[in-house]
N, C-alpha and C. Protein backbone atom coordinates (compact mmCIF):
# COMPACT_ATOMS: atom_id res chain seq x y z
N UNK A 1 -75.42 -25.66 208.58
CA UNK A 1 -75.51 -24.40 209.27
C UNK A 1 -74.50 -24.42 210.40
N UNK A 2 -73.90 -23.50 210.62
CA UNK A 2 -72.67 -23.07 211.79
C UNK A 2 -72.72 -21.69 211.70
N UNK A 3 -72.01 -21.43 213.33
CA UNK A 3 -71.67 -20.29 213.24
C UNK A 3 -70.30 -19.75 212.91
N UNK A 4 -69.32 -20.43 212.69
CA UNK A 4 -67.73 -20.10 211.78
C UNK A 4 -67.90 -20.19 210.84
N UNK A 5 -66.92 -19.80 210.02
CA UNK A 5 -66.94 -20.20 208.35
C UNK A 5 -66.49 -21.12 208.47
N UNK A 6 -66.91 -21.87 207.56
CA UNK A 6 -67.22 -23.42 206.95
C UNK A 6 -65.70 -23.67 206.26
N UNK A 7 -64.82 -24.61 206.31
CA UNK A 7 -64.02 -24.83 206.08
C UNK A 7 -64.56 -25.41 204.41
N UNK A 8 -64.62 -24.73 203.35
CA UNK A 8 -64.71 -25.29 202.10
C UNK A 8 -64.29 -26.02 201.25
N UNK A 9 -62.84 -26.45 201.59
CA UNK A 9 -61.85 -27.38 201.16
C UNK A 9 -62.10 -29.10 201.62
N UNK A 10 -62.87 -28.81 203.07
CA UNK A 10 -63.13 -30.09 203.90
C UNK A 10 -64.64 -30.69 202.49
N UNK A 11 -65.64 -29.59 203.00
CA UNK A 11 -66.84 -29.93 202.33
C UNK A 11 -66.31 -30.28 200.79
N UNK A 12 -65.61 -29.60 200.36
CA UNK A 12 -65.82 -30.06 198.23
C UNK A 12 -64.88 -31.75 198.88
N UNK A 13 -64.19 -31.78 199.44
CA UNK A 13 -63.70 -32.96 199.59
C UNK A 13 -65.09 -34.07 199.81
N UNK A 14 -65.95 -33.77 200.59
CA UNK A 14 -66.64 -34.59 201.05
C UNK A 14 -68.06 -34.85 199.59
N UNK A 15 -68.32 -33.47 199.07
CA UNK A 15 -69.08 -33.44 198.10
C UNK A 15 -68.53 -33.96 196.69
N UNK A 16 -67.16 -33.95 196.66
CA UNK A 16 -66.94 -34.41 195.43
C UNK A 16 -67.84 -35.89 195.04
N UNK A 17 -67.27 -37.18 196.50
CA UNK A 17 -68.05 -38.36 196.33
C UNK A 17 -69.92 -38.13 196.46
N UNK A 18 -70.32 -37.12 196.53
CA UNK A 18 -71.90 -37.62 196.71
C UNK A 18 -72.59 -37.30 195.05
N UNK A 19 -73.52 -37.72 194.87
CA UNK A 19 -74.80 -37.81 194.04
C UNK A 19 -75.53 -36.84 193.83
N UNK A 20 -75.87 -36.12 192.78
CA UNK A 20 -76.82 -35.04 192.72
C UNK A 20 -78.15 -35.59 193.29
N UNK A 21 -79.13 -35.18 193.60
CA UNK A 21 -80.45 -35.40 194.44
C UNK A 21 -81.32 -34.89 193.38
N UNK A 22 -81.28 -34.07 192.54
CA UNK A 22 -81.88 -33.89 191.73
C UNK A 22 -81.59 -34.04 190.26
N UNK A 23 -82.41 -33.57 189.20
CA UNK A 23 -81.89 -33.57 187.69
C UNK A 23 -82.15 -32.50 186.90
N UNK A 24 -81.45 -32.28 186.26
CA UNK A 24 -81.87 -31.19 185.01
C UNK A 24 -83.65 -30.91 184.72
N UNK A 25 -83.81 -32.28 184.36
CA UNK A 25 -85.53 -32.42 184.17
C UNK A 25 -86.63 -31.59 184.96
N UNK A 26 -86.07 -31.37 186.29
CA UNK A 26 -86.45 -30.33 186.86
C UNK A 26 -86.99 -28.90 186.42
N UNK A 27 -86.17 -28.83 185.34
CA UNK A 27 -86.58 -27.17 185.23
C UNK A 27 -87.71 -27.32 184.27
N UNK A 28 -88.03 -28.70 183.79
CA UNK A 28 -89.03 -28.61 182.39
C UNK A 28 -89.87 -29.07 183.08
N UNK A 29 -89.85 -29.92 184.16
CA UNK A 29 -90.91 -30.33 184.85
C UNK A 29 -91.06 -30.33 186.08
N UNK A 30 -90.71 -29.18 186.99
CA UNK A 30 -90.71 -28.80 188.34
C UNK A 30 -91.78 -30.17 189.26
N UNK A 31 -91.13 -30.64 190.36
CA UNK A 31 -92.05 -31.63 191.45
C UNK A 31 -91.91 -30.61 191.85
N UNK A 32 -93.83 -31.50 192.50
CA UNK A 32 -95.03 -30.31 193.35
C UNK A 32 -94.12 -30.05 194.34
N UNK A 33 -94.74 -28.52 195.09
CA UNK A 33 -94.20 -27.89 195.96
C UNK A 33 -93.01 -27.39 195.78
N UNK A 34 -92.55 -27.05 194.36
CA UNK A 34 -91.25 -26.81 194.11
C UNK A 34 -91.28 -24.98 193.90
N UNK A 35 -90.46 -24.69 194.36
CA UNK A 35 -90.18 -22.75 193.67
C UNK A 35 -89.35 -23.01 192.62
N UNK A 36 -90.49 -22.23 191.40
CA UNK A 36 -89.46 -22.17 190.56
C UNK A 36 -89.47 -20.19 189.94
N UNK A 37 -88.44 -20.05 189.77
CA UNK A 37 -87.70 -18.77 189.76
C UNK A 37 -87.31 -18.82 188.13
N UNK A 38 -87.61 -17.33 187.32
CA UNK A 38 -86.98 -17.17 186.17
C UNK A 38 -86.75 -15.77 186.30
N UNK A 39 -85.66 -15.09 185.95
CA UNK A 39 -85.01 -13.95 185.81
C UNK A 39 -83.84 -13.89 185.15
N UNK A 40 -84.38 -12.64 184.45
CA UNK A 40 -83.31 -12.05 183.32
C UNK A 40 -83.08 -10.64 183.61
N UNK A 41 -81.80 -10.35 183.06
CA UNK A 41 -81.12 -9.06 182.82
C UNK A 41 -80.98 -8.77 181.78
N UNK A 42 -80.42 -7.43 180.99
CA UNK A 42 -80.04 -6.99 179.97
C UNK A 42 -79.12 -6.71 180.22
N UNK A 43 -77.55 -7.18 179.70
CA UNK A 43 -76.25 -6.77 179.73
C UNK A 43 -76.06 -5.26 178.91
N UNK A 44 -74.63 -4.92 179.58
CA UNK A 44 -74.23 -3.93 178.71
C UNK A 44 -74.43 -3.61 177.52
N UNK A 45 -75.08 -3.02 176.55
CA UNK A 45 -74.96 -2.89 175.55
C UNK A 45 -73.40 -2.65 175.17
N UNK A 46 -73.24 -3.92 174.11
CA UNK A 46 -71.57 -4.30 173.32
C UNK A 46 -71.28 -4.80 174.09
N UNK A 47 -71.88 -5.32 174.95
CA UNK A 47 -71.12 -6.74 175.92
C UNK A 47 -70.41 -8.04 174.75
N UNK A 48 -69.28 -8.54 175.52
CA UNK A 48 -69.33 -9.84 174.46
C UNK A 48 -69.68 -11.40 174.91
N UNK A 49 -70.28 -12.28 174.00
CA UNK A 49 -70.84 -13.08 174.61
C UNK A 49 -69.52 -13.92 175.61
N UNK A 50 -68.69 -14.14 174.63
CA UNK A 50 -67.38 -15.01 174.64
C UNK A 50 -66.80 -14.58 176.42
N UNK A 51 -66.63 -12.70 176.43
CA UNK A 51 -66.23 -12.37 177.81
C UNK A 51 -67.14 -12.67 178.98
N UNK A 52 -68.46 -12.67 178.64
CA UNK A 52 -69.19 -12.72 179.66
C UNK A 52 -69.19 -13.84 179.93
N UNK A 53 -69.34 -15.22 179.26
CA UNK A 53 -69.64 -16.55 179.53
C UNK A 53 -67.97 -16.90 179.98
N UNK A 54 -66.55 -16.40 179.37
CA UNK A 54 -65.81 -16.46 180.29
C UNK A 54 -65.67 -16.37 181.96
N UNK A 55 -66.49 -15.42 181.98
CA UNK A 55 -66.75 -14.83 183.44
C UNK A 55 -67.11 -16.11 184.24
N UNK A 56 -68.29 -16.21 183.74
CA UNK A 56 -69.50 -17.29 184.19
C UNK A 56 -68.74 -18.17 184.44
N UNK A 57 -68.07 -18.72 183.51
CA UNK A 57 -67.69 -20.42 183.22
C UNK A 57 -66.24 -20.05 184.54
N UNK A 58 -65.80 -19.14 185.30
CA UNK A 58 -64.78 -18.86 185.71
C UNK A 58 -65.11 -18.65 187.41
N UNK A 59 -66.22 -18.81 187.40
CA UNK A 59 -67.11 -18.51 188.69
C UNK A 59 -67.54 -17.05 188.95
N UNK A 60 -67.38 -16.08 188.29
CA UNK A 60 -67.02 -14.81 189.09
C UNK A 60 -68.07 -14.12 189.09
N UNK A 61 -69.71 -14.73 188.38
CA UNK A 61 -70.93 -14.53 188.45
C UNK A 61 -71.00 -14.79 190.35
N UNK A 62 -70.69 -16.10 190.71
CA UNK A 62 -71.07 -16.31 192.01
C UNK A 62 -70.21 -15.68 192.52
N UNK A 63 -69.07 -15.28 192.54
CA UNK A 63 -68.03 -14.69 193.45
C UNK A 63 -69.15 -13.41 194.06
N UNK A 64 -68.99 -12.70 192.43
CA UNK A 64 -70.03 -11.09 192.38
C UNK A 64 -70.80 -10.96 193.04
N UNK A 65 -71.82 -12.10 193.63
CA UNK A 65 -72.75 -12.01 194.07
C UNK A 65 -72.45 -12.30 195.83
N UNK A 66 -71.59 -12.03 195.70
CA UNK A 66 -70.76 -12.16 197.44
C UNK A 66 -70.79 -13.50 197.89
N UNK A 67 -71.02 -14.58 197.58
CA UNK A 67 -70.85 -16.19 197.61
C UNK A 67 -69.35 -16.06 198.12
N UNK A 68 -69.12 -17.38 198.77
CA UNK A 68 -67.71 -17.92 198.80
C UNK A 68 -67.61 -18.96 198.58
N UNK A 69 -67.25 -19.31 197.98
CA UNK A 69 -66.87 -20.85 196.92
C UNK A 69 -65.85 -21.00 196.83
N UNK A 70 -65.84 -22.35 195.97
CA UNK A 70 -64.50 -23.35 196.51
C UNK A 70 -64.76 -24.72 195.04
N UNK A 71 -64.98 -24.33 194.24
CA UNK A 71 -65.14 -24.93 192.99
C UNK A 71 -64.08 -25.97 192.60
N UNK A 72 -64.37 -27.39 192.43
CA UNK A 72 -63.26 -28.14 192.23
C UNK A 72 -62.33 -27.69 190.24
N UNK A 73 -63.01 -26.93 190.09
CA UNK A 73 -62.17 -26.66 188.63
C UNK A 73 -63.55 -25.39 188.30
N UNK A 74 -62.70 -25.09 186.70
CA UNK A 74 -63.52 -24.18 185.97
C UNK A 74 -65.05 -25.01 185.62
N UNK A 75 -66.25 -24.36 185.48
CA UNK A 75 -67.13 -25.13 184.98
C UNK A 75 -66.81 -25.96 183.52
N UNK A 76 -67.44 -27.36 184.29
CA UNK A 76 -67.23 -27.96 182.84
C UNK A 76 -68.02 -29.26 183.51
N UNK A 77 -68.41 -30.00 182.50
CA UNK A 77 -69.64 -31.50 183.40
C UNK A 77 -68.95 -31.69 184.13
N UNK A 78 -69.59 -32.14 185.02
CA UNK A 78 -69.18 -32.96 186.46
C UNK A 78 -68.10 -32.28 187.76
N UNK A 79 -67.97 -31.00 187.18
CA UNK A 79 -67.37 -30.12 188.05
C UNK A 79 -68.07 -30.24 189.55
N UNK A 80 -67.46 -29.89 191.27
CA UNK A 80 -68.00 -30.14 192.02
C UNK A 80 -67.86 -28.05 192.24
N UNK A 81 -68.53 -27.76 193.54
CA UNK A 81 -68.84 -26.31 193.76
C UNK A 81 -69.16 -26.34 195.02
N UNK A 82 -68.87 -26.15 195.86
CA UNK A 82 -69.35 -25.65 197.49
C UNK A 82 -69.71 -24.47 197.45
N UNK A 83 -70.77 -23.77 198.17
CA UNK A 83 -70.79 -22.10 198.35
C UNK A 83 -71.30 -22.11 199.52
N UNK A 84 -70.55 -21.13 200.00
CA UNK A 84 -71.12 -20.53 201.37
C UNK A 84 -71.54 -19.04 201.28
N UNK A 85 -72.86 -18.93 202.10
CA UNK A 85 -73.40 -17.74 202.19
C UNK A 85 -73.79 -17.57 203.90
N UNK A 86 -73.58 -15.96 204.34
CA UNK A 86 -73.48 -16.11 205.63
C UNK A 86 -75.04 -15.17 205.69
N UNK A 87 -76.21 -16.16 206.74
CA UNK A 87 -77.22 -15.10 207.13
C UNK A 87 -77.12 -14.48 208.15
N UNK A 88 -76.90 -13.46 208.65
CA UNK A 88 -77.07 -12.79 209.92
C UNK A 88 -75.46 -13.60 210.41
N UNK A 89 -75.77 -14.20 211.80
CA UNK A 89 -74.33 -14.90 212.78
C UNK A 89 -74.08 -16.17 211.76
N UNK A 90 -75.28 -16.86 210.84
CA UNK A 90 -74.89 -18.51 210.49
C UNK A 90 -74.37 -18.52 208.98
N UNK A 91 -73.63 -19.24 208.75
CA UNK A 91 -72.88 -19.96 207.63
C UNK A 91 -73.78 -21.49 207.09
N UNK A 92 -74.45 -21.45 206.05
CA UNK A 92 -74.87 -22.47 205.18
C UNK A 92 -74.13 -22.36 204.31
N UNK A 93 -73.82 -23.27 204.30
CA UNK A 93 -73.09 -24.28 202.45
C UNK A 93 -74.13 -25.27 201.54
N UNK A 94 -73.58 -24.70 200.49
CA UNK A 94 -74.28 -25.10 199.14
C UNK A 94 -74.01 -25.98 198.42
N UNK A 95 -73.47 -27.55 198.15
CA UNK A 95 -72.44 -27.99 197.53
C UNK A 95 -73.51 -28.34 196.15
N UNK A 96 -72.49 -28.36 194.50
CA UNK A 96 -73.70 -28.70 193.43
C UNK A 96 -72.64 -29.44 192.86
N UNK A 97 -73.54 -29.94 191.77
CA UNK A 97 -72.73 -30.77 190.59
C UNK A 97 -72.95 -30.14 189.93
N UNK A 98 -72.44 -29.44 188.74
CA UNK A 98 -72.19 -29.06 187.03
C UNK A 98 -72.97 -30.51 185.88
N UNK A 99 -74.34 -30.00 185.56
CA UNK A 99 -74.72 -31.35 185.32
C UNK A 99 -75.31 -31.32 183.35
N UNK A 100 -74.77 -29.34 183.10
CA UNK A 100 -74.97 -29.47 181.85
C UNK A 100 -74.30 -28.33 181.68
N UNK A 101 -73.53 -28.43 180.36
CA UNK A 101 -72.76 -26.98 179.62
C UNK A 101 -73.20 -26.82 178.46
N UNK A 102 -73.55 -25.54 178.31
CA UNK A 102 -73.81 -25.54 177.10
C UNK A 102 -73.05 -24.22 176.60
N UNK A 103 -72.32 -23.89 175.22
CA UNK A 103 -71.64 -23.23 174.97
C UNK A 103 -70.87 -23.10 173.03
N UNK A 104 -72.13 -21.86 172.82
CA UNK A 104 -71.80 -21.80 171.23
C UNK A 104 -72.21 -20.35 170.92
N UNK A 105 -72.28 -20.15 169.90
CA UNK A 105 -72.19 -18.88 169.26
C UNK A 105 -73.04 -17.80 170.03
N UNK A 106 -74.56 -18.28 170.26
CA UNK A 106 -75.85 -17.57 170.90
C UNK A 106 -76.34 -17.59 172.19
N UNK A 107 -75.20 -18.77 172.69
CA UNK A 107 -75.79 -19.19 174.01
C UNK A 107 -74.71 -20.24 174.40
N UNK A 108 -73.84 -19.31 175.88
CA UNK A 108 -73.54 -20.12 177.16
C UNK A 108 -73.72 -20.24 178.21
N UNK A 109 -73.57 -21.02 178.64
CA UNK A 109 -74.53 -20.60 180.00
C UNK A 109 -73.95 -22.96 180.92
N UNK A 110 -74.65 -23.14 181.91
CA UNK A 110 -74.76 -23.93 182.53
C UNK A 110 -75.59 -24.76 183.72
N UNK A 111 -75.65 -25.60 183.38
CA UNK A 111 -77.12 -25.94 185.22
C UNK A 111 -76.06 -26.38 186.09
N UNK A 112 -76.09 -26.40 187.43
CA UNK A 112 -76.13 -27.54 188.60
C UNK A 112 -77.08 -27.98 188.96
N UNK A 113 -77.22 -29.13 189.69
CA UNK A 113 -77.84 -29.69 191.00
C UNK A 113 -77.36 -29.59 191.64
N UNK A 114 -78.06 -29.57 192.79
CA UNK A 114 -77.89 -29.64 194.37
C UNK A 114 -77.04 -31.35 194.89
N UNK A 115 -76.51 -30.78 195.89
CA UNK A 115 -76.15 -32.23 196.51
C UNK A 115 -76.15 -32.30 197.63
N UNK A 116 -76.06 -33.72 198.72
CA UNK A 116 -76.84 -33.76 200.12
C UNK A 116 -75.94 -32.22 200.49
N UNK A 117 -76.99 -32.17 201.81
CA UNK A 117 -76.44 -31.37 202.63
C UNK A 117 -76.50 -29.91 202.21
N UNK A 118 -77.06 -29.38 200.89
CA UNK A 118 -77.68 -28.44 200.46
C UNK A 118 -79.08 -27.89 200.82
N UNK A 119 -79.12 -26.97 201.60
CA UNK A 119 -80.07 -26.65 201.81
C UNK A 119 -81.91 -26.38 201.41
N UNK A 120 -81.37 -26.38 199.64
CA UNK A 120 -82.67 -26.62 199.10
C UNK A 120 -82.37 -27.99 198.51
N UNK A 121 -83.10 -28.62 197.51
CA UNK A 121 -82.65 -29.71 196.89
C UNK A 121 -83.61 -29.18 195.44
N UNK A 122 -82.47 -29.09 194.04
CA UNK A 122 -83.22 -28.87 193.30
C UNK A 122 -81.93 -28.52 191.86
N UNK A 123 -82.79 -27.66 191.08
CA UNK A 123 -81.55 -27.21 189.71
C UNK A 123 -81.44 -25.66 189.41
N UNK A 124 -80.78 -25.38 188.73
CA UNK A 124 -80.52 -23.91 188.84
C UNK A 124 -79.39 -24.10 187.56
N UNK A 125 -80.28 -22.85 186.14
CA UNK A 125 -79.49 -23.09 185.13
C UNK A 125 -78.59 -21.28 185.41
N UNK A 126 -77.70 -20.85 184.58
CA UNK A 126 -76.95 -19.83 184.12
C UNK A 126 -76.80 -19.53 183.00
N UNK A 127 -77.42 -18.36 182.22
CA UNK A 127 -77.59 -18.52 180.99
C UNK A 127 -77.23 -17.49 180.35
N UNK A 128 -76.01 -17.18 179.51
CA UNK A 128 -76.06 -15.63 178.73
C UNK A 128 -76.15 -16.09 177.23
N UNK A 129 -77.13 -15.06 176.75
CA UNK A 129 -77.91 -15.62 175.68
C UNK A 129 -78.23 -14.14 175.00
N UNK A 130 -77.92 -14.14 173.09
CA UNK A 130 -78.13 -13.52 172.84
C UNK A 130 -79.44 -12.67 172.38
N UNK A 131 -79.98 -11.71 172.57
CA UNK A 131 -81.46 -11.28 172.43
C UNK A 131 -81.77 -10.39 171.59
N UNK A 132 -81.98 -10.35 170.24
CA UNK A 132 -81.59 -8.95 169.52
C UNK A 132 -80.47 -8.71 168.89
N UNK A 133 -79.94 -7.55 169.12
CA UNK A 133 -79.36 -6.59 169.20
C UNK A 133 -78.36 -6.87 170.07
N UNK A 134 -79.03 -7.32 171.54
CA UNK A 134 -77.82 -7.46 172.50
C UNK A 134 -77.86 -8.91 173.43
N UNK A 135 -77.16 -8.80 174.50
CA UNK A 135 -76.97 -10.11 175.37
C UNK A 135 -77.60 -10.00 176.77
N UNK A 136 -78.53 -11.33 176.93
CA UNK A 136 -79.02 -10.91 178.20
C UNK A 136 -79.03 -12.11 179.12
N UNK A 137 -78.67 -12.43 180.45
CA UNK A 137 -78.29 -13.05 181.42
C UNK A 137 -79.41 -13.27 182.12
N UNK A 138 -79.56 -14.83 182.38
CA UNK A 138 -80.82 -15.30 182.85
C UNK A 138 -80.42 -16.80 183.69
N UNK A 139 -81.19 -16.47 184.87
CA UNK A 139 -81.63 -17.71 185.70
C UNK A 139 -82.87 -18.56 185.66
N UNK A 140 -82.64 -19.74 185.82
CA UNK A 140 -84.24 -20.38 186.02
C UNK A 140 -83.43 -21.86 186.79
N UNK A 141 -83.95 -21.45 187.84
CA UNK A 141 -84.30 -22.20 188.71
C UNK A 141 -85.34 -23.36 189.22
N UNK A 142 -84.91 -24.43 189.87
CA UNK A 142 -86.46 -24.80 190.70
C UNK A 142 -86.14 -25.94 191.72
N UNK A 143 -86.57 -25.75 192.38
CA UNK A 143 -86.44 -25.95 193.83
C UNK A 143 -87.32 -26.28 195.22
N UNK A 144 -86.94 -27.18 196.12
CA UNK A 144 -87.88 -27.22 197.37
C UNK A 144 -86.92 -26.75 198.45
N UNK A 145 -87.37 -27.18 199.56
CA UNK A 145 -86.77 -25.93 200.80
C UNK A 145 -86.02 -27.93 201.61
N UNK A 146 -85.11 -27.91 201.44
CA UNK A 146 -84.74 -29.52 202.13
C UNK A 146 -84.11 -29.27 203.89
N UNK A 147 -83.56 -28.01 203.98
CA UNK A 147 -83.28 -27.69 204.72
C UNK A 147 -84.29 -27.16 206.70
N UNK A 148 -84.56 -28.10 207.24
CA UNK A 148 -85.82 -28.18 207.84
C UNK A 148 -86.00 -26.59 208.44
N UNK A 149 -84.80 -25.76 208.55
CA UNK A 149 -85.24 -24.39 208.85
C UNK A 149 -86.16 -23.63 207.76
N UNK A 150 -85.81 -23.94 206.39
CA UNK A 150 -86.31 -23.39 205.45
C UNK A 150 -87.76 -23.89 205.35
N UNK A 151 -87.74 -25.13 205.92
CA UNK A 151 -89.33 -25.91 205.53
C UNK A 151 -90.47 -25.05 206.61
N UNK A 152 -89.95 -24.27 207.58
CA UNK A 152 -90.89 -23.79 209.25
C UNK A 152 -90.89 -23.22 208.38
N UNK A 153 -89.72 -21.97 208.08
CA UNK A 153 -89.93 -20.40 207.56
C UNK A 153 -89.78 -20.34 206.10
N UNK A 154 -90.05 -20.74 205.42
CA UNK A 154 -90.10 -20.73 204.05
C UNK A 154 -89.93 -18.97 203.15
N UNK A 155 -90.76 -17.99 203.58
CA UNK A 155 -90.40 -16.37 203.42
C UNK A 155 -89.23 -16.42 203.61
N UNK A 156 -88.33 -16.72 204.74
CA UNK A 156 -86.69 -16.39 205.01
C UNK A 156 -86.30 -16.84 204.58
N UNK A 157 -86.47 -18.47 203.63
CA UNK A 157 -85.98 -18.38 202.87
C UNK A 157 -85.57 -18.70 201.39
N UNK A 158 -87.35 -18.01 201.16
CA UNK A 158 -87.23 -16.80 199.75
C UNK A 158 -86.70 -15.99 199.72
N UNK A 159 -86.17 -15.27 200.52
CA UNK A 159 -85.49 -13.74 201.07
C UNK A 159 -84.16 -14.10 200.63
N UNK A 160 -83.46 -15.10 201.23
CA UNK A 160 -81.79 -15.40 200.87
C UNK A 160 -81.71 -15.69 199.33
N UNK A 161 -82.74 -16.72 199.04
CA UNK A 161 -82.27 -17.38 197.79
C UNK A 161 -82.72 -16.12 196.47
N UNK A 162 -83.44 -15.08 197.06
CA UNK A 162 -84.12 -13.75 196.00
C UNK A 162 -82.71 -12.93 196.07
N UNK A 163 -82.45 -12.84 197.47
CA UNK A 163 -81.19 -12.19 197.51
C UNK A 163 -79.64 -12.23 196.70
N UNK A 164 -79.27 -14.09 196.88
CA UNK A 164 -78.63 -14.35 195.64
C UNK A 164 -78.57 -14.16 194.39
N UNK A 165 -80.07 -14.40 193.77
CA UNK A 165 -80.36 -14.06 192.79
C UNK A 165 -80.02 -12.91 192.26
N UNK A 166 -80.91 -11.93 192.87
CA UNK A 166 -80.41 -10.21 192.57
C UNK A 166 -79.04 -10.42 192.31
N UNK A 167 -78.32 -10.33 193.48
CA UNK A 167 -76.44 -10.61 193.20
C UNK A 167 -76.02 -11.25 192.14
N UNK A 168 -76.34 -12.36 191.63
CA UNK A 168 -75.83 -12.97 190.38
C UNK A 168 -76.33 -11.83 189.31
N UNK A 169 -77.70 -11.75 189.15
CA UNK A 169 -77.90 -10.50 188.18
C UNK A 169 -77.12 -9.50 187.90
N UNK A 170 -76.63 -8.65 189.13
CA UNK A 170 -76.35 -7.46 189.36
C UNK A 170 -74.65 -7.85 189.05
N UNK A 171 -74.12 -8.72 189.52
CA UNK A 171 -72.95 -9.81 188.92
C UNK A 171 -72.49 -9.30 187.64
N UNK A 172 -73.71 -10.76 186.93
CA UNK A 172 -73.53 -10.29 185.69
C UNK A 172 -73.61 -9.28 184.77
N UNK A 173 -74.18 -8.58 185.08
CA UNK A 173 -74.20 -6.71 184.27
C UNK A 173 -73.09 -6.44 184.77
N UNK A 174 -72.65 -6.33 186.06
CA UNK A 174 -71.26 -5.76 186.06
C UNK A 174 -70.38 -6.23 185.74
N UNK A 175 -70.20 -7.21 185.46
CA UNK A 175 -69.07 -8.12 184.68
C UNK A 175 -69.53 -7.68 183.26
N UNK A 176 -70.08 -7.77 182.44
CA UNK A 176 -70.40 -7.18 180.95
C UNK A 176 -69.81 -5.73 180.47
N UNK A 177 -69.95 -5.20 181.77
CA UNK A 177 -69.47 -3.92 181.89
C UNK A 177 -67.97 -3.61 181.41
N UNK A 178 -67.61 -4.68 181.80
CA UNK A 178 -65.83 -5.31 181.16
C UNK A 178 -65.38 -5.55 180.18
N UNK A 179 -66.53 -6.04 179.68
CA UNK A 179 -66.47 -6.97 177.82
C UNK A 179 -65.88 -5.29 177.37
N UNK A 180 -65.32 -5.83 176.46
CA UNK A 180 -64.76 -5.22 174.83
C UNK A 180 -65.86 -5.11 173.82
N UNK A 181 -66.31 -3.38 173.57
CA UNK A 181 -67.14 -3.79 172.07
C UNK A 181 -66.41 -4.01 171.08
N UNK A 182 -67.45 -5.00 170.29
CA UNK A 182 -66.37 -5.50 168.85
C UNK A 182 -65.94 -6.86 169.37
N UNK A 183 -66.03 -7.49 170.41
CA UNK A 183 -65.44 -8.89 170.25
C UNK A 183 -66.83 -9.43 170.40
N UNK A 184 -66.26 -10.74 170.47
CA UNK A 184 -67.43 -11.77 170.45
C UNK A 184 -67.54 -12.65 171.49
């Protein structure tokens, strides 16, 4: 937490060397006291999977969602990610690891973990996945509050991390909005 923006180049430097704190396993088996979050969208109808998970895999889900990041490469394993989000006067940073890709005909999408100095400690997948007829964009999350402001006020912050959320949603539909019907 600060009140300048966070120099993001310093932090992915510093996050590249650390350890995820958490694991994938998380989302199948949330530890107690954990929030766990699932939400989906319905993309554009004739969205394509290929453009949208381009998007994704390109950051521009988190960009969309007004994040500022600083991603050591395109997603792919072991990719590093800083994000900063500003509440009110303060700047928190987010740093994750890329700790699964997944990417084929019906379904791309990706998880991170969290790493120190992240405010929650936990996993968070990205998922565009086909449903039907059409393609629909989904989070699932899960998470504790590591950040000792978040641990007093916990509502404030459900409020930021609901807030993100929405944004990645609202993200991804508008990015779909782009796709080409007829491709894939």
């Amino acid at each position: 937490m600060q009140l300048t923006r966070p120099d993001l180049a310093r932090v992915l430097e510093r996050a590249v060397a650390a350890e995820p704190v958490a694991d994938v396993g998380w989302l199948a088996a949330p530890p107690p006291r954990s929030r766990v979050l699932r939400r989906r969208v319905a993309l554009e109808p004739g969205a394509s999977l290929t453009d949208t998970a381009d998007a994704l895999f390109g950051w521009a889900v988190h960009r969309g969602a007004g994040l500022t990041i600083a991603p050591s490469g395109p997603v792919a394993l072991g990719v590093t990610v800083v994000q900063a989000v500003r509440v009110g006067p303060l700047w928190f940073t987010a740093p994750c690891r890329v700790v699964d890709v997944v990417r084929g005909p019906d379904e791309a999408g990706f998880t991170y973990a969290t790493l120190p100095h992240h405010p929650e400690t936990g996993v968070e997948s990205f998922r565009v996945l086909r449903d039907g007829d059409g393609l629909v964009f989904e989070i699932h999350a899960a998470a504790r509050h590591d950040f000792w402001g978040s641990r007093i006020v916990p509502p404030a912050a459900h409020r930021v991390q609901d807030r993100v959320t929405a944004g990645y949603l609202a993200a991804a539909r508008d990015l779909s909005r782009g796709s080409r019907p007829g491709t894939r």
